[in-house]
N, C-alpha and C. Protein backbone atom coordinates (compact mmCIF):
# COMPACT_ATOMS: atom_id res chain seq x y z
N UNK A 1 9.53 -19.35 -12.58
CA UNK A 1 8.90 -20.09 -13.67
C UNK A 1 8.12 -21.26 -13.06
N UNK A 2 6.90 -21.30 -13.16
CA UNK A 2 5.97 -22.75 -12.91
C UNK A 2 5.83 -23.70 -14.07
N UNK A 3 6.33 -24.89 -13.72
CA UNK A 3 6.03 -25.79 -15.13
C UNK A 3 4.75 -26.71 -14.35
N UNK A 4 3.88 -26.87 -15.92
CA UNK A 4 2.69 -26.98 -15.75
C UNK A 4 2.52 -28.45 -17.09
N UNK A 5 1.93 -29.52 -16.69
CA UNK A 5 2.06 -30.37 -17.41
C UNK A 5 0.44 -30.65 -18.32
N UNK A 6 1.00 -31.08 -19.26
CA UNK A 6 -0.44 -31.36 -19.90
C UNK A 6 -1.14 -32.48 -20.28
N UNK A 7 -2.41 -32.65 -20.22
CA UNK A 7 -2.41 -34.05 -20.12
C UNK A 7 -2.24 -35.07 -21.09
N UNK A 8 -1.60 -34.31 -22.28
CA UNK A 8 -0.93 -35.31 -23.50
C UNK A 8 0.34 -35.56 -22.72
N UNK A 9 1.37 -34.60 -22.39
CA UNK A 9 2.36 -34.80 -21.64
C UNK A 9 2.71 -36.36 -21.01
N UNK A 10 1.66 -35.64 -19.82
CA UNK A 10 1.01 -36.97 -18.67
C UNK A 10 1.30 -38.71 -19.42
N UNK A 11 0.20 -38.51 -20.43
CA UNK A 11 -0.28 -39.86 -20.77
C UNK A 11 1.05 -40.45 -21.73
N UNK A 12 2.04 -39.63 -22.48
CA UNK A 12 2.97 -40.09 -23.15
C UNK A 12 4.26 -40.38 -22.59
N UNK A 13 4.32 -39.51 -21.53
CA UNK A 13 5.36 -39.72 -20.29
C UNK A 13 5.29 -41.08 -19.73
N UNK A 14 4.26 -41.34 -18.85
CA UNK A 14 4.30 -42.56 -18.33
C UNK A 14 4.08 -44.02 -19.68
N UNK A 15 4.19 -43.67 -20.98
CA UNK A 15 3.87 -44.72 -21.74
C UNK A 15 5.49 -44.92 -22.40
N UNK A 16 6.34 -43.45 -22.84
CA UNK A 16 7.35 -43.63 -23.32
C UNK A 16 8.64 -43.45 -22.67
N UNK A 17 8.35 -42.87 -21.06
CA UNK A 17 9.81 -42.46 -20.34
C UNK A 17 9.84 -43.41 -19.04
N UNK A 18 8.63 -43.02 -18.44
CA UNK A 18 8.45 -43.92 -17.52
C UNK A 18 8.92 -45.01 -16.85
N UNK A 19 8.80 -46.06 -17.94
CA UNK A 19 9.05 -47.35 -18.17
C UNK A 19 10.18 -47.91 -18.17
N UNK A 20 11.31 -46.66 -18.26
CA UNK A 20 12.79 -46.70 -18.47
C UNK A 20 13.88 -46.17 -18.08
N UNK A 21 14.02 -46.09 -16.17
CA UNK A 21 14.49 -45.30 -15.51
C UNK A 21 15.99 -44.56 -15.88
N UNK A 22 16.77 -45.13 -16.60
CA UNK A 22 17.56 -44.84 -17.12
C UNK A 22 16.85 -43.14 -17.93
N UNK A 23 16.09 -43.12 -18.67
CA UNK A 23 15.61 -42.03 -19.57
C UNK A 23 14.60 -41.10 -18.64
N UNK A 24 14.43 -42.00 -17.68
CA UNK A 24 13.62 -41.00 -16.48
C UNK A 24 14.21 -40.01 -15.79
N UNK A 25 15.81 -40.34 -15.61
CA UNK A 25 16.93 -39.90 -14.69
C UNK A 25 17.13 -38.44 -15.82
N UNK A 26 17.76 -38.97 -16.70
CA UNK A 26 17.92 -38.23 -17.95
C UNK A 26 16.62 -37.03 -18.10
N UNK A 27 15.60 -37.36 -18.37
CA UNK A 27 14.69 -35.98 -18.15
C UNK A 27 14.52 -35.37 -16.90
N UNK A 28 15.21 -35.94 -15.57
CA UNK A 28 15.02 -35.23 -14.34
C UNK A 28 15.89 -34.08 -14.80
N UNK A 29 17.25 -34.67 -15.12
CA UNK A 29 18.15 -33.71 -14.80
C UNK A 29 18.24 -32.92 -16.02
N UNK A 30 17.43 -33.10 -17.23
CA UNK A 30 17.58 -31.97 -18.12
C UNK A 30 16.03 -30.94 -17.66
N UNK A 31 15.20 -31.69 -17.34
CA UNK A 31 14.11 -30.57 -16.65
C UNK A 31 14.52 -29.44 -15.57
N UNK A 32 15.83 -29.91 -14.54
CA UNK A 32 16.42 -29.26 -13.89
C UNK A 32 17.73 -27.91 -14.40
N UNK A 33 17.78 -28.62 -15.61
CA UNK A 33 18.83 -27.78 -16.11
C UNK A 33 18.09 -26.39 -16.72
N UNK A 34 17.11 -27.16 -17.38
CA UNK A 34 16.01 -26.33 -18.15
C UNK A 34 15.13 -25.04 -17.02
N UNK A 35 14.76 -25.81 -15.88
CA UNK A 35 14.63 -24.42 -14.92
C UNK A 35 15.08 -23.27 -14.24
N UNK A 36 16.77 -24.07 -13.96
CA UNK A 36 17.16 -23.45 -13.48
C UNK A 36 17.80 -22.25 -14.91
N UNK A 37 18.06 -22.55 -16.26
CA UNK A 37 18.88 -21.69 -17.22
C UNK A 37 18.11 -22.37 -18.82
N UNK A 38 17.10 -22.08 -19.06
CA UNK A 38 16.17 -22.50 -20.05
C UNK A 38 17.11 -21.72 -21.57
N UNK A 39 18.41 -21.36 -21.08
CA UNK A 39 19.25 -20.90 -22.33
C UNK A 39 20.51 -22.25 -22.48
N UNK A 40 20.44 -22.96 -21.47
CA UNK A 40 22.46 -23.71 -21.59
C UNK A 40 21.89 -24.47 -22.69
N UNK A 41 22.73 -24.47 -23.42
CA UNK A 41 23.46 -25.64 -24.81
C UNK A 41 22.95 -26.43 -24.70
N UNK A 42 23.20 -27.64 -24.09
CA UNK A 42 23.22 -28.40 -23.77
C UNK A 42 21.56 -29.34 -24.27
N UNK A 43 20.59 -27.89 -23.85
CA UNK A 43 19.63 -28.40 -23.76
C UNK A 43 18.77 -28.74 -25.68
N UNK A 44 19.52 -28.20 -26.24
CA UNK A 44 19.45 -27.96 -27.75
C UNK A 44 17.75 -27.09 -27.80
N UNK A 45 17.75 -26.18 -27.64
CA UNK A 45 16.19 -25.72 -27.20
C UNK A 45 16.63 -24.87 -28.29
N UNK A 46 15.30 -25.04 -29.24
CA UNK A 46 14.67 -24.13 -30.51
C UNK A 46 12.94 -24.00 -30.59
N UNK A 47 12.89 -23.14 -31.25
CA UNK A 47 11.59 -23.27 -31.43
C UNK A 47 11.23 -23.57 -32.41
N UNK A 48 9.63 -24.28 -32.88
CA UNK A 48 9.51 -24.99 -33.86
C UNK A 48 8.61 -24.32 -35.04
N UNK A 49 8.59 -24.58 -36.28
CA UNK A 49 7.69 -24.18 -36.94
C UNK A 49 6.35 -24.42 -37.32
N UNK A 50 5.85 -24.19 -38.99
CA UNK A 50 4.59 -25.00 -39.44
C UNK A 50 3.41 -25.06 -38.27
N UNK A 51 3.00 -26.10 -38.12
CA UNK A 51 1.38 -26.07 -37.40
C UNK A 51 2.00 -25.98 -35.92
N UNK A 52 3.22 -26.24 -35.43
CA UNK A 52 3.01 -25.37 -33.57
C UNK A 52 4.47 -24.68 -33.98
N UNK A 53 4.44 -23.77 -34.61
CA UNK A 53 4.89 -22.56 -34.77
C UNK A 53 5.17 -21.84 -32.75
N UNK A 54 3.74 -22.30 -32.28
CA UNK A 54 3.90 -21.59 -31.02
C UNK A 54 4.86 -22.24 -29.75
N UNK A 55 5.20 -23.21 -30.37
CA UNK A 55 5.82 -24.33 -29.23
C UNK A 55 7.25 -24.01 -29.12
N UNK A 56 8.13 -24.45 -28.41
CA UNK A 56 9.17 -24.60 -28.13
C UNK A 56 9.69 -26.17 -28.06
N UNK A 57 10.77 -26.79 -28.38
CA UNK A 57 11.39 -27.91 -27.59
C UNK A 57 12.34 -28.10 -27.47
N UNK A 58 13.17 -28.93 -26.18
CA UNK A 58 14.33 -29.53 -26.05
C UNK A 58 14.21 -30.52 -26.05
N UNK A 59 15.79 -30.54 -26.27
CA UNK A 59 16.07 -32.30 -25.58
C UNK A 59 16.43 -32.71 -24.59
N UNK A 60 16.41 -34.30 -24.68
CA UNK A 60 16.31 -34.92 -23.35
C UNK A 60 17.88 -36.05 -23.37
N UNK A 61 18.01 -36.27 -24.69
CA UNK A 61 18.88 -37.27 -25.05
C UNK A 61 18.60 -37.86 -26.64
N UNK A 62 19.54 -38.00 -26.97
CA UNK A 62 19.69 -38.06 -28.64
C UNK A 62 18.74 -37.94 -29.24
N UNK A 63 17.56 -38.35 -29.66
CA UNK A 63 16.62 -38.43 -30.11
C UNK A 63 15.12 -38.16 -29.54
N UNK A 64 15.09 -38.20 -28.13
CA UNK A 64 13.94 -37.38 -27.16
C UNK A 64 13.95 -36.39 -27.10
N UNK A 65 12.69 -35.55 -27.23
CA UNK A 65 12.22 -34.11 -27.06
C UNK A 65 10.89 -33.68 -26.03
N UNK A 66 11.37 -32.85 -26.03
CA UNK A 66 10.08 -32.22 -24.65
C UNK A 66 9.33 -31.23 -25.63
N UNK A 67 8.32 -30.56 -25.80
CA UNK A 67 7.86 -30.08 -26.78
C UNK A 67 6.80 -28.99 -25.47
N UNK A 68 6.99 -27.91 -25.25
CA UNK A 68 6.89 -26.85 -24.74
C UNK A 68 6.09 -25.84 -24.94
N UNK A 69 4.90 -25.10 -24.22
CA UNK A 69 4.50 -24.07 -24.63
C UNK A 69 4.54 -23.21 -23.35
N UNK A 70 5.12 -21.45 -23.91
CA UNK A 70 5.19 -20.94 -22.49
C UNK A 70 4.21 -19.75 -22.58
N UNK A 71 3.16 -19.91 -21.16
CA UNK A 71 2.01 -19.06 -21.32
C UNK A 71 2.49 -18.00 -20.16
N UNK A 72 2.64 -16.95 -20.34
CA UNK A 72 2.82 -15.69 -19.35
C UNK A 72 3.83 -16.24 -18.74
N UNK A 73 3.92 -16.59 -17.06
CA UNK A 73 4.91 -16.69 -16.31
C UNK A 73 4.99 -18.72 -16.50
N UNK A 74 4.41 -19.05 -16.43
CA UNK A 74 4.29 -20.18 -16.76
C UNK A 74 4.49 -21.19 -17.74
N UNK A 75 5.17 -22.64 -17.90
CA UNK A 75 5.77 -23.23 -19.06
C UNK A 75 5.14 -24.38 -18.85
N UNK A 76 4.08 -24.97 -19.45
CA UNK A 76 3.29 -26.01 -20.13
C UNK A 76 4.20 -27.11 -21.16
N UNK A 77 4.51 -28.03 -20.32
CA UNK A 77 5.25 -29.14 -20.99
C UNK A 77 4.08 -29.90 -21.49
N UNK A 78 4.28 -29.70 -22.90
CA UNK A 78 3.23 -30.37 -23.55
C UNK A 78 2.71 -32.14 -24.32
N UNK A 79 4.66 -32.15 -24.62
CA UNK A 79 4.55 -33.73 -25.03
C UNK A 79 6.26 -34.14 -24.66
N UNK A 80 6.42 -35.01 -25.39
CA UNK A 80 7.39 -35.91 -25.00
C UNK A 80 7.26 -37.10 -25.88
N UNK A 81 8.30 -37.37 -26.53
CA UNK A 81 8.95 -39.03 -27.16
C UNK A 81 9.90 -38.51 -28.39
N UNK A 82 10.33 -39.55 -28.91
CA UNK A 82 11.35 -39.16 -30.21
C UNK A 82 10.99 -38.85 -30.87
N UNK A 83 11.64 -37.82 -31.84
CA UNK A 83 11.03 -36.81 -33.00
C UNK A 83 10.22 -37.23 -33.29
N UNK A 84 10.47 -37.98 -34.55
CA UNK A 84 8.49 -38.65 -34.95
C UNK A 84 7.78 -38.68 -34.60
N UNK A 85 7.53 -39.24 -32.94
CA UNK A 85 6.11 -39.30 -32.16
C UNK A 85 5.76 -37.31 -31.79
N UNK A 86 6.75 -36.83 -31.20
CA UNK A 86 6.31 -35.05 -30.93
C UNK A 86 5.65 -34.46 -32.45
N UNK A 87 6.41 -34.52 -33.86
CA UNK A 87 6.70 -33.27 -34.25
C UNK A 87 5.44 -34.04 -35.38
């Protein structure tokens, strides 16, 4: 699996995770969990409906989400911040 970032991703990452190594640590190790077994629990991964119907997301920690699209072999992390700001 290649994860491939996007540049909404990019620009919301370094504005909402970034900044807060504590929540930085926290998406290392759920991005790691997520590659290595994109099925464990843990990660609360559903897919979403309405207008990105096509997306996927997990979480990162209570209220953070990664918001996901997977093209062929490849997984396009698309956004990132707490519900409200992704969905």
């Amino acid at each position: 699996m290649k994860i491939l970032y996007h540049r909404i991703f990019i620009k919301n990452y370094k504005k909402r995770i970034s900044p807060y190594p504590k929540l930085e640590n926290q998406f290392k190790e759920q991005l790691e969990k997520f590659i290595k077994n994109p099925n464990d629990v843990s990660l609360k991964d559903h897919k979403l409906i309405g207008k990105k119907k096509n997306f996927r997301s997990f979480s990162i920690s209570g209220d953070i989400r990664v918001i996901y699209l997977i093209v062929g072999d490849s997984v396009w992390l698309y956004d990132v911040g707490i519900h409200n700001q992704v969905y």
